[in-house]
Protein backbone atom coordinates (compact mmCIF):
# COMPACT_ATOMS: atom_id res chain seq x y z
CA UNK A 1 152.44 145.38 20.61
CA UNK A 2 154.09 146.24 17.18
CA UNK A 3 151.50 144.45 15.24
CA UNK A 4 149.01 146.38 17.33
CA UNK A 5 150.72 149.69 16.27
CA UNK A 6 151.13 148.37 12.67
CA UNK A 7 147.43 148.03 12.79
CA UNK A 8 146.64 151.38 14.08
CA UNK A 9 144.41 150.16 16.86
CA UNK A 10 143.24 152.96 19.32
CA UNK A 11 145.53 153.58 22.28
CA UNK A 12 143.20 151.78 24.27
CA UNK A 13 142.78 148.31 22.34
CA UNK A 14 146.40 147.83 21.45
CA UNK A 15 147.45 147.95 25.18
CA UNK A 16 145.30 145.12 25.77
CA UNK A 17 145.07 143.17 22.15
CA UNK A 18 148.86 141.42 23.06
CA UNK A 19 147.20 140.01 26.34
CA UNK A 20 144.22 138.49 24.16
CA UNK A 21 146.62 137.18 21.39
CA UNK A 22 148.60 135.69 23.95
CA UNK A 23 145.65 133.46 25.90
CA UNK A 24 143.65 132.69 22.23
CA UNK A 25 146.94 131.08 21.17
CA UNK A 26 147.31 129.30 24.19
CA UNK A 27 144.00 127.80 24.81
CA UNK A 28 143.39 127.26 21.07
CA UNK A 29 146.51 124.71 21.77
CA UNK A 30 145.22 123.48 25.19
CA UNK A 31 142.18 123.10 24.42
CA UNK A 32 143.09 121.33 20.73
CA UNK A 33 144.64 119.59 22.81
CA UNK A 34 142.11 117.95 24.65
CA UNK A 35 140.03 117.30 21.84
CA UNK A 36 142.98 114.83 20.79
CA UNK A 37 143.23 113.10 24.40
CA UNK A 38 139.03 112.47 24.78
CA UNK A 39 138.24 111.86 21.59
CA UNK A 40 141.11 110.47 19.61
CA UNK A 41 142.43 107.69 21.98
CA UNK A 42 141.43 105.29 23.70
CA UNK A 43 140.06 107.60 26.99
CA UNK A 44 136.34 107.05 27.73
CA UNK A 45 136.34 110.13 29.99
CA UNK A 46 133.56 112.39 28.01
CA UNK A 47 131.40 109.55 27.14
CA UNK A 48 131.35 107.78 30.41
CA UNK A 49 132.24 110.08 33.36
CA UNK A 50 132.98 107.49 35.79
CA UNK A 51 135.30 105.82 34.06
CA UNK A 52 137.88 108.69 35.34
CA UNK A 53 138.19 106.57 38.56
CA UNK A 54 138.18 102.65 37.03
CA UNK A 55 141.71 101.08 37.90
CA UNK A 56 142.65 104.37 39.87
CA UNK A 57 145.13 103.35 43.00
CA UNK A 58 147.71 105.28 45.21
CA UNK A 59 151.16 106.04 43.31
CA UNK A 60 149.48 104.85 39.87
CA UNK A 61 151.87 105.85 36.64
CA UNK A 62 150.31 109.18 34.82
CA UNK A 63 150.63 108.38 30.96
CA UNK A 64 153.13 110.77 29.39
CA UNK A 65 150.24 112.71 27.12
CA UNK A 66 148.66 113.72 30.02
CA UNK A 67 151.09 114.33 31.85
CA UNK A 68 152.41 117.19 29.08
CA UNK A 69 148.72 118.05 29.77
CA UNK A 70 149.75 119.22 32.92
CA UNK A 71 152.59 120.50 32.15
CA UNK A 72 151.24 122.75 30.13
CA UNK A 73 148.77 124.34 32.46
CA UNK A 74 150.30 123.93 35.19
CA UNK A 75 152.53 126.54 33.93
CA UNK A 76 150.48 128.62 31.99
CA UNK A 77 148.43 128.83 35.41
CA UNK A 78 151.52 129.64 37.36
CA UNK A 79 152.26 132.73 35.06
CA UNK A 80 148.86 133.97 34.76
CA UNK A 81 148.71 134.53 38.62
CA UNK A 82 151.68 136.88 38.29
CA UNK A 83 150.23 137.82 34.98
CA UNK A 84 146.67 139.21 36.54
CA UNK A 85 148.39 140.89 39.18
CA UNK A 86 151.22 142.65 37.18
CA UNK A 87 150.27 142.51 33.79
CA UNK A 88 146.59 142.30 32.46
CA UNK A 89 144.52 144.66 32.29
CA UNK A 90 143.06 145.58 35.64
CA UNK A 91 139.10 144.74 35.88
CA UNK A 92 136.13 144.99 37.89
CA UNK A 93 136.49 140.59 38.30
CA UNK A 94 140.38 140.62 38.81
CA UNK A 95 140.33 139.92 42.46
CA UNK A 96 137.83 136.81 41.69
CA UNK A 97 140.06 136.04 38.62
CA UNK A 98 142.93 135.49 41.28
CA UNK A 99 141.26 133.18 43.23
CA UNK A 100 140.24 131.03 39.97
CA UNK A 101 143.78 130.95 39.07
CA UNK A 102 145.13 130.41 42.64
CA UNK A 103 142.16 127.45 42.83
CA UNK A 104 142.45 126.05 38.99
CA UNK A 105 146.79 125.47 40.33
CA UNK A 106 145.97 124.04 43.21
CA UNK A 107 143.71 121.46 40.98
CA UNK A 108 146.45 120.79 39.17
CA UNK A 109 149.09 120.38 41.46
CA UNK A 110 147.06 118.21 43.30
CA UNK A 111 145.43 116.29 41.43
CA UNK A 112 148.75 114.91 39.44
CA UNK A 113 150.42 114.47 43.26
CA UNK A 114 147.31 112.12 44.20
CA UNK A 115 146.43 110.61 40.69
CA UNK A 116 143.32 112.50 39.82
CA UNK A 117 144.77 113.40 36.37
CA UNK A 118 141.76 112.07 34.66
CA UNK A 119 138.96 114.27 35.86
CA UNK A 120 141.53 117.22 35.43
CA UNK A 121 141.68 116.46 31.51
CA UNK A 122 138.42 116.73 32.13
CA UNK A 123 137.47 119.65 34.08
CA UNK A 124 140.27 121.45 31.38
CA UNK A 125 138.73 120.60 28.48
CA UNK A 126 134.93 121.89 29.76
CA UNK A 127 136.19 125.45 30.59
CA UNK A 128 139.21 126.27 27.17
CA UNK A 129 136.53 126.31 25.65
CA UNK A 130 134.97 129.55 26.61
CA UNK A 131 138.46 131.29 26.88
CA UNK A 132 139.01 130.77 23.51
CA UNK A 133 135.67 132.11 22.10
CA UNK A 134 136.26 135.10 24.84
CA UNK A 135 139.07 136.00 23.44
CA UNK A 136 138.59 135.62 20.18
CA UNK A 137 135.80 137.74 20.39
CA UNK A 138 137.65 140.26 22.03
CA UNK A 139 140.17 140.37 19.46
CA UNK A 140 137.71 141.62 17.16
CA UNK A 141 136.10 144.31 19.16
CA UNK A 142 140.03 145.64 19.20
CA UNK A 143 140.07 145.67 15.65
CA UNK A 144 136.69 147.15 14.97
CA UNK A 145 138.09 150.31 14.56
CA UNK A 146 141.66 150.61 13.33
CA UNK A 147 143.34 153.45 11.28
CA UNK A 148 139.98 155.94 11.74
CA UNK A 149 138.40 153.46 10.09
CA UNK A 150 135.26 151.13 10.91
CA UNK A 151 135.48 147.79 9.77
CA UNK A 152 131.59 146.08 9.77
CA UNK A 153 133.46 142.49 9.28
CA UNK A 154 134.99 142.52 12.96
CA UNK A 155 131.97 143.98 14.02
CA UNK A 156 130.10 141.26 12.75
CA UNK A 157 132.54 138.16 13.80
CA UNK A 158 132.81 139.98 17.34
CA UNK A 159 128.59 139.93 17.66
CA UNK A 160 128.32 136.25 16.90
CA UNK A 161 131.40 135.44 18.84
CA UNK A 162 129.18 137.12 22.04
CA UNK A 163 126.40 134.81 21.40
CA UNK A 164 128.38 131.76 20.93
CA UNK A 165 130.15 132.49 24.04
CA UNK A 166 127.10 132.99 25.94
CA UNK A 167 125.57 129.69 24.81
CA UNK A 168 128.73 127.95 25.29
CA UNK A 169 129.17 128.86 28.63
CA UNK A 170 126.28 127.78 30.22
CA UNK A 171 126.65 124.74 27.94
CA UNK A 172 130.08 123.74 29.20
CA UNK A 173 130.41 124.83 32.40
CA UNK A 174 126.47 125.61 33.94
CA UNK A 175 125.45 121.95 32.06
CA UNK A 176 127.89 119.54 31.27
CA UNK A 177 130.59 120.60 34.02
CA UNK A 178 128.45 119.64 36.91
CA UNK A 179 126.80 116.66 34.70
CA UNK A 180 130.02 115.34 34.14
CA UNK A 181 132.51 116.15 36.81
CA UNK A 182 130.71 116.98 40.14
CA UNK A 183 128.55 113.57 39.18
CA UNK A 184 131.59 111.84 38.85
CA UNK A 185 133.43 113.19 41.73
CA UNK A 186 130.65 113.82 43.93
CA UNK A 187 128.79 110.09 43.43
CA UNK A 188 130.63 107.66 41.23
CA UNK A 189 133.91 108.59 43.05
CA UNK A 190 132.57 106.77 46.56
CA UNK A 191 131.24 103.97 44.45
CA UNK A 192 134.19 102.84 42.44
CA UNK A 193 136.57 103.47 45.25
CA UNK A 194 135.22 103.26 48.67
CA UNK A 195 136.86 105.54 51.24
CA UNK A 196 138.68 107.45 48.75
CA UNK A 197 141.46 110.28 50.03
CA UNK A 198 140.92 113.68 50.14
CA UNK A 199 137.32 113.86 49.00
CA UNK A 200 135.88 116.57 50.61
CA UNK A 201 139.74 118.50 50.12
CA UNK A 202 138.63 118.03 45.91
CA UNK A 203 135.04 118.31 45.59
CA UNK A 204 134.86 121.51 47.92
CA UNK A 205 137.32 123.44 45.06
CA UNK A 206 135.34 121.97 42.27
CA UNK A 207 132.40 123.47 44.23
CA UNK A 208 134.42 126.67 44.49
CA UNK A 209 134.89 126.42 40.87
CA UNK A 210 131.27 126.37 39.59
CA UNK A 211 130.31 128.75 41.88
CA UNK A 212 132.72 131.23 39.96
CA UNK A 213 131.58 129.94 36.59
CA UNK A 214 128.33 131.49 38.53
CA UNK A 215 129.35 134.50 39.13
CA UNK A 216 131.35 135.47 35.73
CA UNK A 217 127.77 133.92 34.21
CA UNK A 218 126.00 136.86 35.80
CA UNK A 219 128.19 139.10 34.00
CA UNK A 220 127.66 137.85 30.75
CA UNK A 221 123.36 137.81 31.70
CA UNK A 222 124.10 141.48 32.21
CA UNK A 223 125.74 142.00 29.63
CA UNK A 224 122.78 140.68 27.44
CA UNK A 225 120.03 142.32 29.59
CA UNK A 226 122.10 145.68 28.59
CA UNK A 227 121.99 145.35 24.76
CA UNK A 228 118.41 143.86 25.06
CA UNK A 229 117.16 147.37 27.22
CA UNK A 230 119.53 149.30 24.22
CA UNK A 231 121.79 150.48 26.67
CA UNK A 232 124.58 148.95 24.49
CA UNK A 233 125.03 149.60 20.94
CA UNK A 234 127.95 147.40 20.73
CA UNK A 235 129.75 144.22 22.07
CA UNK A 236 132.22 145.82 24.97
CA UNK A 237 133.42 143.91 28.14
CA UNK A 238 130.91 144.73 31.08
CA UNK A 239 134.04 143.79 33.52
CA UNK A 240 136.42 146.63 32.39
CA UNK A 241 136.42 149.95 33.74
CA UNK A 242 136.04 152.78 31.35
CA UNK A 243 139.22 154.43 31.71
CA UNK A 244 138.62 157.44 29.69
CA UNK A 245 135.14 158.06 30.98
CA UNK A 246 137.10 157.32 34.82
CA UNK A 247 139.74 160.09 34.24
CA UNK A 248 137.04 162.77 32.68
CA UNK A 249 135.08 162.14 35.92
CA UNK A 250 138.20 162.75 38.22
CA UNK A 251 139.00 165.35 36.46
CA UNK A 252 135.55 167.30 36.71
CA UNK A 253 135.26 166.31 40.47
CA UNK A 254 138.60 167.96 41.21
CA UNK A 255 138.22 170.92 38.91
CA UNK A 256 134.70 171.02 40.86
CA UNK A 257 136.79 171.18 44.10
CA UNK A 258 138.77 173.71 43.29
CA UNK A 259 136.29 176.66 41.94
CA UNK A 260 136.29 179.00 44.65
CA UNK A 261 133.18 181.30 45.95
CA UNK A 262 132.50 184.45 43.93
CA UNK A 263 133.38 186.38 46.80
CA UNK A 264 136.41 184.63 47.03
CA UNK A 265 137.12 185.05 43.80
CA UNK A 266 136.56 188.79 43.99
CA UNK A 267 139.53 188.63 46.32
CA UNK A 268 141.95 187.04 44.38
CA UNK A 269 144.87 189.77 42.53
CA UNK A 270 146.57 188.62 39.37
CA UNK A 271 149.83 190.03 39.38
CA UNK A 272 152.46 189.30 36.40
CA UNK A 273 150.91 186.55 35.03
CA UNK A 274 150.84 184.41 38.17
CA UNK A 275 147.07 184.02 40.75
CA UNK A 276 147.36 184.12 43.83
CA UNK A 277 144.55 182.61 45.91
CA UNK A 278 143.90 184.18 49.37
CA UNK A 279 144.24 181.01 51.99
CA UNK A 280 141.68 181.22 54.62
């Protein structure tokens, strides 16, 4: 928040820019991370999907880089459910963004209690991804305008950050997520191990899962559909309320409420400095 008001971001940006710096930071690590687990050591995970489940048995030791892994979201996840509620920014997706976090937890928590770590690294590394280019992007759009002054460069970093994220996210989690993970947990689970526990308890919040990814998806389909039809001239998130424009509203609606008839108005005596209405 200092930096923010060192900055001279608009009221409005530098209440929520701390809440963006905080998750880029965080999934920029996460999700580093997980570059560094599937594709510099020996996991097979990305490559071959299936392999998630080869020696898996009940009570199996969880390596100690994945299980910092999950130490790591598992808290981060823990917060941001408090964090949503109490915290961020209040928008139109919150109540969905609950569930995700409530669901993404219980992922977690599960998955390490029964041994499923290795699709979580997974199903982790498929959605940081976006949540760093989101907020990134976002970051920018804050600093578009800072000190009365426009700056084009932000402007320009936040418009391809919008189109990356789009791509991205269909990429990730509309493509590869369901390519990768439901294949895996859906199919290659039963055929590696036969009769394995709690598979319908798993694959029915992974289901739960993309069908969010589905849902935020439309928003960013709007969002594009919106700039397309030029009823956008710049990159804003659709899922925020316009506070400003929210209050103006209220405001004329009361101040709407509250003019009175002429002939009530006729009636009304102003006597030192103070009106009195007439109450019917």
């Amino acid at each position: 928040q200092p930096f923010a008001e060192w900055c001279n971001l608009q009221p409005k940006d530098a209440a929520k820019m701390p809440e963006s710096a905080w998750k880029l930071f965080f999934y920029t690590l996460s999700w580093s991370y997980g570059i560094y687990l599937l594709f510099f050591t020996d996991y097979t995970f990305f490559y071959d999907p299936p392999s998630v489940f080869y020696g898996w048995k009940k009570g199996m030791e969880v390596p100690t880089d994945i299980a910092i892994a999950y130490l790591l979201q598992g808290s981060f996840y823990g917060h941001s459910i408090y964090a949503t509620a109490y915290m961020d920014t209040w928008r139109k997706d919150s109540v969905v963004m609950l569930l995700h976090h409530v669901v993404t937890l219980t992922l977690i928590a599960f998955s390490y209690a029964f041994r499923y770590h290795n699709v979580g690294i997974l199903v982790l590394f498929l959605h940081d991804v976006n949540d760093v280019q989101l907020e990134f992007t976002k970051l920018n759009v804050y600093f578009k305008h800072r000190g009365g002054v426009y700056h084009r460069l932000n402007d320009v970093i936040s418009n391809i950050g919008c189109l990356t994220f789009s791509v991205s996210w269909f990429w990730f989690r509309l493509y590869w997520f369901p390519l990768k993970v439901l294949y895996a947990t859906c199919h290659s689970s039963l055929q590696v191990v036969p009769n394995i526990p709690f598979y319908f308890f798993f694959n029915a919040l992974l289901l739960i899962l993309t069908l969010m990814n589905i849902y935020w998806f439309l928003y960013i389909v709007l969002f594009v559909a919106k700039v397309l039809m030029g009823q956008m001239q710049e990159v804003n998130d659709v899922r925020e309320y316009d506070v400003v424009d929210s209050k103006t509203s209220r405001a004329k609606k009361r101040a709407g409420a509250l003019q009175l008839p002429r002939a009530l108005k006729d009636g009304t005596h102003l006597r030192n400095g103070l009106v009195k209405d007439k109450r019917l």
